[in-house]
N, C-alpha and C. Protein backbone atom coordinates (compact mmCIF):
# COMPACT_ATOMS: atom_id res chain seq x y z
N UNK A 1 21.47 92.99 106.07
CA UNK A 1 22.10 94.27 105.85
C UNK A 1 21.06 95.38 105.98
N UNK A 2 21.53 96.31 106.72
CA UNK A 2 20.50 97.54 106.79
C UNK A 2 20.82 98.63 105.65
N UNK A 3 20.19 98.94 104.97
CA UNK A 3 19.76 99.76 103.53
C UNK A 3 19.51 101.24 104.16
N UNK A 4 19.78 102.17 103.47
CA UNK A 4 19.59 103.62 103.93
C UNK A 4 18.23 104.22 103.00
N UNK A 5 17.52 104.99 103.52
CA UNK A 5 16.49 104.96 103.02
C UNK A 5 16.47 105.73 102.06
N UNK A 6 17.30 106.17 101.57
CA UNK A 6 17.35 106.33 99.69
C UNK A 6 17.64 105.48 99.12
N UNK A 7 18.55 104.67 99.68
CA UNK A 7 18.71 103.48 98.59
C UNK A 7 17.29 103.06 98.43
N UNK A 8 16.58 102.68 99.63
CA UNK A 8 15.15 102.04 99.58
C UNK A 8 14.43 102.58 98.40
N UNK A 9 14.26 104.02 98.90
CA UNK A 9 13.70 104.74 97.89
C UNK A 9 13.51 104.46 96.32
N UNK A 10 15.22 104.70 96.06
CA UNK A 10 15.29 104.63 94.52
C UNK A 10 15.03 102.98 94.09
N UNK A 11 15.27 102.03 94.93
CA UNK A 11 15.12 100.51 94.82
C UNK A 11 13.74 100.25 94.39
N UNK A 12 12.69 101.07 95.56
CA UNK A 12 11.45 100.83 95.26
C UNK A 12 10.65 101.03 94.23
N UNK A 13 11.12 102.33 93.70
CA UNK A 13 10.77 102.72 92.63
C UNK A 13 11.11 102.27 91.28
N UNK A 14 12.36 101.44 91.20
CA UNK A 14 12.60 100.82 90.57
C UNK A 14 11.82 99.16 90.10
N UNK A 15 11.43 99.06 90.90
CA UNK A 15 10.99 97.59 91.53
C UNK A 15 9.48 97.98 90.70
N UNK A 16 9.04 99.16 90.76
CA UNK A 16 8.02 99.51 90.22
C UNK A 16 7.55 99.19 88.59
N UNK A 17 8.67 99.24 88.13
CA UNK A 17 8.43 98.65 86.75
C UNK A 17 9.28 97.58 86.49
N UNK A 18 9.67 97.02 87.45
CA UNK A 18 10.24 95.87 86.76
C UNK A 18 9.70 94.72 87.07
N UNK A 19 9.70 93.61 86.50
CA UNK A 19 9.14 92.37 86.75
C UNK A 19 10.09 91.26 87.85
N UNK A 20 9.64 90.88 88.96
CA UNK A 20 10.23 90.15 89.97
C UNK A 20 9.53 88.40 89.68
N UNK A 21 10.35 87.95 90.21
CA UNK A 21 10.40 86.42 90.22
C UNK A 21 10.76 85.92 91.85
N UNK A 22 11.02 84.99 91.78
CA UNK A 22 12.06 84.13 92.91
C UNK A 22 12.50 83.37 93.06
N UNK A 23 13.39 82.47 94.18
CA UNK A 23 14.33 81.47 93.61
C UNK A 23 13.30 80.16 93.38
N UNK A 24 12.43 80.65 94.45
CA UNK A 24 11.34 78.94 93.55
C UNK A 24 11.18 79.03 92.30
N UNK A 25 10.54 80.10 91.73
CA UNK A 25 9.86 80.04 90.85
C UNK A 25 10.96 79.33 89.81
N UNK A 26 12.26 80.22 89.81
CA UNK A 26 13.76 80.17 89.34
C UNK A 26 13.82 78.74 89.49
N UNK A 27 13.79 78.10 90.14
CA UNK A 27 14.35 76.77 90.17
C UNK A 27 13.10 75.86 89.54
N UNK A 28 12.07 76.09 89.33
CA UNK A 28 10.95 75.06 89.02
C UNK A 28 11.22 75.57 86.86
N UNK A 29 10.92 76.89 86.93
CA UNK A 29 11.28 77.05 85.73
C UNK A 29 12.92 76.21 84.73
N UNK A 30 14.10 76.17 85.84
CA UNK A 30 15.10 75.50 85.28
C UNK A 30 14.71 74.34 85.24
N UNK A 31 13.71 73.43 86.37
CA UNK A 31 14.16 71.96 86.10
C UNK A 31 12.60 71.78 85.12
N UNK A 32 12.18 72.78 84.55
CA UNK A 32 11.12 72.60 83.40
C UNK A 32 11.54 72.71 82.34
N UNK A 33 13.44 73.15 82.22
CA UNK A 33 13.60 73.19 80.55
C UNK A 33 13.27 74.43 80.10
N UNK A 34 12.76 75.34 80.41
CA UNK A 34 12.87 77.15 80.11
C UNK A 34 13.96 77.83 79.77
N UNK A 35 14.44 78.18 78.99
CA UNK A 35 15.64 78.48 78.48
C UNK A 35 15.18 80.55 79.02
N UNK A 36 16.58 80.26 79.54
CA UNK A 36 16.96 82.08 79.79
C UNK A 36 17.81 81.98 80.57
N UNK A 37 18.68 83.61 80.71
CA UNK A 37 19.99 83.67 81.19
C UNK A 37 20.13 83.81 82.74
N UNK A 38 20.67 83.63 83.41
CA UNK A 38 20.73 84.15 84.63
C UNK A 38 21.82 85.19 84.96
N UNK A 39 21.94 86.26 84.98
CA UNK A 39 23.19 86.88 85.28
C UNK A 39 23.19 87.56 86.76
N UNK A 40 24.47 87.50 86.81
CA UNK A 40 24.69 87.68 87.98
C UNK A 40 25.17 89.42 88.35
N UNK A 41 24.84 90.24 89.41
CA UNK A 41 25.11 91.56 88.73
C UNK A 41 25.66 92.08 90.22
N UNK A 42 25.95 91.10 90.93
CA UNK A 42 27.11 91.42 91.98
C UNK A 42 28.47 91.76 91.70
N UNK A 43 29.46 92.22 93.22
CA UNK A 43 30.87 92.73 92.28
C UNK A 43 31.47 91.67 92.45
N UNK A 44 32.82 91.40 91.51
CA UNK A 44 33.61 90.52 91.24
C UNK A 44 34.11 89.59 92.46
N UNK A 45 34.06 90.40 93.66
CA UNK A 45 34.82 89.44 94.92
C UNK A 45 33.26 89.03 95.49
N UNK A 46 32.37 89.34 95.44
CA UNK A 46 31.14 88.68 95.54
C UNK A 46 30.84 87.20 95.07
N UNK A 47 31.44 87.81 93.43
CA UNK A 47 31.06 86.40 92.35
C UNK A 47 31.94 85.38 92.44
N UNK A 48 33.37 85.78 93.05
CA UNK A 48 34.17 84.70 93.42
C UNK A 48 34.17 83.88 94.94
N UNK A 49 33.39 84.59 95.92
CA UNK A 49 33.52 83.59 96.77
C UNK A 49 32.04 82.29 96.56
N UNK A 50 31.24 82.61 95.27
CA UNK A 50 29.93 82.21 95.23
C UNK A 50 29.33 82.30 94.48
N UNK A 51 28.72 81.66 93.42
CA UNK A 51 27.20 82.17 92.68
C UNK A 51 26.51 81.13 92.19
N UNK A 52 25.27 81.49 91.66
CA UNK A 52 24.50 80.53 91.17
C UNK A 52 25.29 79.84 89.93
N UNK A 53 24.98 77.76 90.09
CA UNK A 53 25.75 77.51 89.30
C UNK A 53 25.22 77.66 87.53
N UNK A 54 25.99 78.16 86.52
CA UNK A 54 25.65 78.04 85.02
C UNK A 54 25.07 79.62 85.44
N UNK A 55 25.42 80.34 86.06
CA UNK A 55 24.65 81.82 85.88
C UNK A 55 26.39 82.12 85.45
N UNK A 56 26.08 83.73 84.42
CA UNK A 56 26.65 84.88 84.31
C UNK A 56 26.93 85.66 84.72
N UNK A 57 28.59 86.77 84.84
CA UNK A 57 28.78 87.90 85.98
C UNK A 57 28.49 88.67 84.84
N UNK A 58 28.40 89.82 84.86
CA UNK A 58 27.87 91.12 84.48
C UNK A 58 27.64 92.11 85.80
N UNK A 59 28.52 92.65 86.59
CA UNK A 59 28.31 93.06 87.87
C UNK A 59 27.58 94.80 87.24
N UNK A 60 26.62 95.04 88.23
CA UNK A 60 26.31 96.38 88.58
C UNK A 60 26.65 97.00 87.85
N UNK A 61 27.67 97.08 87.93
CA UNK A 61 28.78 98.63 88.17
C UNK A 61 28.83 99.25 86.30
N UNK A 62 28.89 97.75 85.26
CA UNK A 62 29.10 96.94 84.00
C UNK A 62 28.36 96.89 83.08
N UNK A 63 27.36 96.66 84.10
CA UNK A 63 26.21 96.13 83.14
C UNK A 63 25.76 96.61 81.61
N UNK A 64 25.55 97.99 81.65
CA UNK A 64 24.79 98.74 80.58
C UNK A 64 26.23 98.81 79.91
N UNK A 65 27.44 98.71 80.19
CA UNK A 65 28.51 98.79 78.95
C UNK A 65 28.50 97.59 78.14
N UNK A 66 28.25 96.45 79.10
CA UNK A 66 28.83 95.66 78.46
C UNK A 66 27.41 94.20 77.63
N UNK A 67 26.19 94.17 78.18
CA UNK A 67 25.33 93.63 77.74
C UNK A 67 25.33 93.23 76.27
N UNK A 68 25.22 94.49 75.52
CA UNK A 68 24.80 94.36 74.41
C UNK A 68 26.17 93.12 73.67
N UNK A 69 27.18 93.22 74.46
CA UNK A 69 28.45 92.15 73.94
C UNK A 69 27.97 90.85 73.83
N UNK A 70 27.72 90.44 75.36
CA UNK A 70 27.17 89.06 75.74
C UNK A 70 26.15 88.90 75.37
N UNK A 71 24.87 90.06 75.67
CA UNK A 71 23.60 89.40 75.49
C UNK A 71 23.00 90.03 74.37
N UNK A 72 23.64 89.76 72.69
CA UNK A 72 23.15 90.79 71.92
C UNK A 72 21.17 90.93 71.48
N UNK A 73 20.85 89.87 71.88
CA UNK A 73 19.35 89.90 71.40
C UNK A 73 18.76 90.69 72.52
N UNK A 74 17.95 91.70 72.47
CA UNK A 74 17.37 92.76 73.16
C UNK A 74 15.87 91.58 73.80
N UNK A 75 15.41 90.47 72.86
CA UNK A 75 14.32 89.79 73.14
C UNK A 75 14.48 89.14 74.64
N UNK A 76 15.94 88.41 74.45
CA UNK A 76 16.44 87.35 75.36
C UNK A 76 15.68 86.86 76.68
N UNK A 77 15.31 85.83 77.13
CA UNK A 77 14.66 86.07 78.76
C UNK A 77 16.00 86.23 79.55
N UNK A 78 15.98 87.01 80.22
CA UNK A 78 16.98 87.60 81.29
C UNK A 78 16.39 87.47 82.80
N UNK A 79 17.34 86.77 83.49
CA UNK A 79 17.03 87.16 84.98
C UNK A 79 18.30 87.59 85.68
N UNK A 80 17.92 88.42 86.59
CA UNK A 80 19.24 89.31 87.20
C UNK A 80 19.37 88.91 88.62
N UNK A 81 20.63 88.78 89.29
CA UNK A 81 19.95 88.44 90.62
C UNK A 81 21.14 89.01 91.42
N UNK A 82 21.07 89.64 92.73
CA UNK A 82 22.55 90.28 93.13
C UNK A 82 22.44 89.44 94.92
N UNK A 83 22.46 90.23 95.72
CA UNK A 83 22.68 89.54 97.04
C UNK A 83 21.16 89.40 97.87
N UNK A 84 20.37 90.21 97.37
CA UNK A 84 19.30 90.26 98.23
C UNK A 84 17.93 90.57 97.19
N UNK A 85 18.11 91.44 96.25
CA UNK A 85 17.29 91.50 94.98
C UNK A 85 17.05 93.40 95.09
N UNK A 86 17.71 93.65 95.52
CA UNK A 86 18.07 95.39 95.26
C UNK A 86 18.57 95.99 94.16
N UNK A 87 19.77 95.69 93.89
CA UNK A 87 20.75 95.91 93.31
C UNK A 87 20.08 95.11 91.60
N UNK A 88 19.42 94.22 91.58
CA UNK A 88 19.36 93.39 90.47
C UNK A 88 18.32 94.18 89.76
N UNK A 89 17.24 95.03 90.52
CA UNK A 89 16.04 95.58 90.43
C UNK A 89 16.78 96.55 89.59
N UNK A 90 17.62 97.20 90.27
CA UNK A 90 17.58 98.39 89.54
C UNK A 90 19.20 98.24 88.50
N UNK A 91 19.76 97.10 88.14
CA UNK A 91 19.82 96.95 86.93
C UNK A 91 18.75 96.41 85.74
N UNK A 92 17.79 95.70 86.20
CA UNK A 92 17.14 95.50 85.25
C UNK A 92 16.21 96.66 85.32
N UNK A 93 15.90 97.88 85.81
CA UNK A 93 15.43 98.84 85.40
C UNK A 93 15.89 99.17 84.24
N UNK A 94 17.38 99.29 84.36
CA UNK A 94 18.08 100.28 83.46
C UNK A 94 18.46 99.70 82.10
N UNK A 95 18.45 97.91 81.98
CA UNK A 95 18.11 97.44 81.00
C UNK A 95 17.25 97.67 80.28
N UNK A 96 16.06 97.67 80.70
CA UNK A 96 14.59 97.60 80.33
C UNK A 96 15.30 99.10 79.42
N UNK A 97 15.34 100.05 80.17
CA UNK A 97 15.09 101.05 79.49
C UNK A 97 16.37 101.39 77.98
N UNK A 98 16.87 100.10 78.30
CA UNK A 98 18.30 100.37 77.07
C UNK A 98 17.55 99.43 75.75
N UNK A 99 16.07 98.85 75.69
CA UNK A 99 15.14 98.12 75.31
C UNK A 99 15.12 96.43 75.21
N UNK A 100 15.65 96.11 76.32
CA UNK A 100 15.45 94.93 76.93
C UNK A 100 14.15 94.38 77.68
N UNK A 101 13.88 93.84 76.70
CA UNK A 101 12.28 93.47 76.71
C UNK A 101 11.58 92.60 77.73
N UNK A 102 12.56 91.25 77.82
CA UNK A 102 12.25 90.25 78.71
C UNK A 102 13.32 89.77 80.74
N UNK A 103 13.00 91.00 81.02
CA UNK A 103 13.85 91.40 81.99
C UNK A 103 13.11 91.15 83.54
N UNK A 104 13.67 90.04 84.36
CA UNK A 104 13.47 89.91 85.70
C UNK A 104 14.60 89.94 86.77
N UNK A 105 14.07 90.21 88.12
CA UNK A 105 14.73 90.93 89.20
C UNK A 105 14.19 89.51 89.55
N UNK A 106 15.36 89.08 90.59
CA UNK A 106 14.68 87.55 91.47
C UNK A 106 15.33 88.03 92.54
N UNK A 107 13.55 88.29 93.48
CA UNK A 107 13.91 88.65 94.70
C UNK A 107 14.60 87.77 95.47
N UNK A 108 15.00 88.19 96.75
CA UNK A 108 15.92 87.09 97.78
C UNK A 108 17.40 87.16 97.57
N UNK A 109 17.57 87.14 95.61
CA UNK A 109 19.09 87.13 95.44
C UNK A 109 19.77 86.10 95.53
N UNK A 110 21.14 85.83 95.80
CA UNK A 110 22.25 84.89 95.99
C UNK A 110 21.86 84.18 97.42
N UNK A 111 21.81 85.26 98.73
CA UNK A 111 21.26 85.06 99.94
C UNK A 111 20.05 83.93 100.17
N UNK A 112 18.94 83.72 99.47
CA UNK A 112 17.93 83.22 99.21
C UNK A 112 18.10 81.95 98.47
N UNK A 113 18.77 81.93 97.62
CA UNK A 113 19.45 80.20 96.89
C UNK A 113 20.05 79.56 97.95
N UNK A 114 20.88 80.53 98.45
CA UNK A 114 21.43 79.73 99.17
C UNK A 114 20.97 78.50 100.09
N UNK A 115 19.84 79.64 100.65
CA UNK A 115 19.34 79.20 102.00
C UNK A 115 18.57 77.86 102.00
N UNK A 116 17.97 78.32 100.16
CA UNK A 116 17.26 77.27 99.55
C UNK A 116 18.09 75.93 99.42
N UNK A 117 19.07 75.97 99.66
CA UNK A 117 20.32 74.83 99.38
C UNK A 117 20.13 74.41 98.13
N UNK A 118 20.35 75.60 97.04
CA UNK A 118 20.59 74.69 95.64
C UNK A 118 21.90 75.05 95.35
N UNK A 119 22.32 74.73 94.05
CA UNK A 119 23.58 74.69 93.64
C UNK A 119 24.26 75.65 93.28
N UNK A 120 25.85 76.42 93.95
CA UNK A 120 26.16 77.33 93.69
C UNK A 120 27.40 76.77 92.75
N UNK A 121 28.20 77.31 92.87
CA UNK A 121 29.66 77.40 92.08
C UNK A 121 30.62 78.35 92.72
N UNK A 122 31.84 77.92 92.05
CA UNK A 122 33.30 78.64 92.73
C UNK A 122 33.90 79.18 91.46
N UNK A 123 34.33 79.78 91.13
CA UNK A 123 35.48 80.23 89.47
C UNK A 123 36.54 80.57 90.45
C-alpha cells in the first residue's frame, strides 16, 4: 500500500517514542511462555477476514475509549499490531500517553505473520 506523506510523517514521529518489536521476536517470546496481550487495532472487516490467533480486537478507531474496560492494569505488557505496523504505532503512542507503561508496535503487522506462515484465526 502506498502511504501519503503525512500519514508517513505523523507515523514516524510516532514510532519515535514508541517501542517496536516483530513477528519473530513475537513468536519466540510466545513459544517462551511470556505472558502479554496482543491486540489487534485493525477495523472490524479486517479482523474478520483474519487475525493473529488468541490476539484481541480493539480497532484504531476504539482504542482509547475502550482499553481501560479490557485492559484495566495500565502495567500490562501490550503489543499492538494492525496491517503493516503504522496504524499500531500510533495507537500505542496514544496509549502510552493515556499511561500505559508497557506498550509495543510490531512492525510488519498482520501482513508479516502471515507471510511468516504462523497461525491466524477466523471469528
Amino acid at each position: 500500500m502506498q502511504h501519503s506523506d503525512k500519514f508517513l510523517k505523523i507515523t514516524k514521529d510516532a514510532k519515535s517514542r514508541v517501542k517496536e518489536t516483530n513477528v519473530a521476536d513475537v513468536k519466540k517470546r510466545r513459544e517462551a511462555g511470556e505472558k502479554f496481550l496482543l491486540v489487534d487495532v485493525r477495523e472490524e472487516s479486517e479482523w474478520a477476514n483474519g487475525h493473529v490467533t488468541d490476539a484481541i480486537h480493539l480497532s484504531k478507531g476504539i482504542i482509547e475509549r475502550d482499553i481501560e474496560k479490557l485492559i484495566p492494569d495500565a502495567n500490562a505488557r501490550v503489543i499492538l499490531y494492525c496491517g503493516g505496523g503504522y496504524r499500531s504505532a500510533l495507537a500505542a503512542d496514544n496509549i502510552q500517553k493515556m499511561g500505559y507503561s508497557n506498550v509495543e508496535s510490531m512492525d510488519g503487522g498482520f501482513a508479516a505473520w502471515q507471510q511468516a506462515g504462523l497461525p491466524t484465526s477466523k471469528d
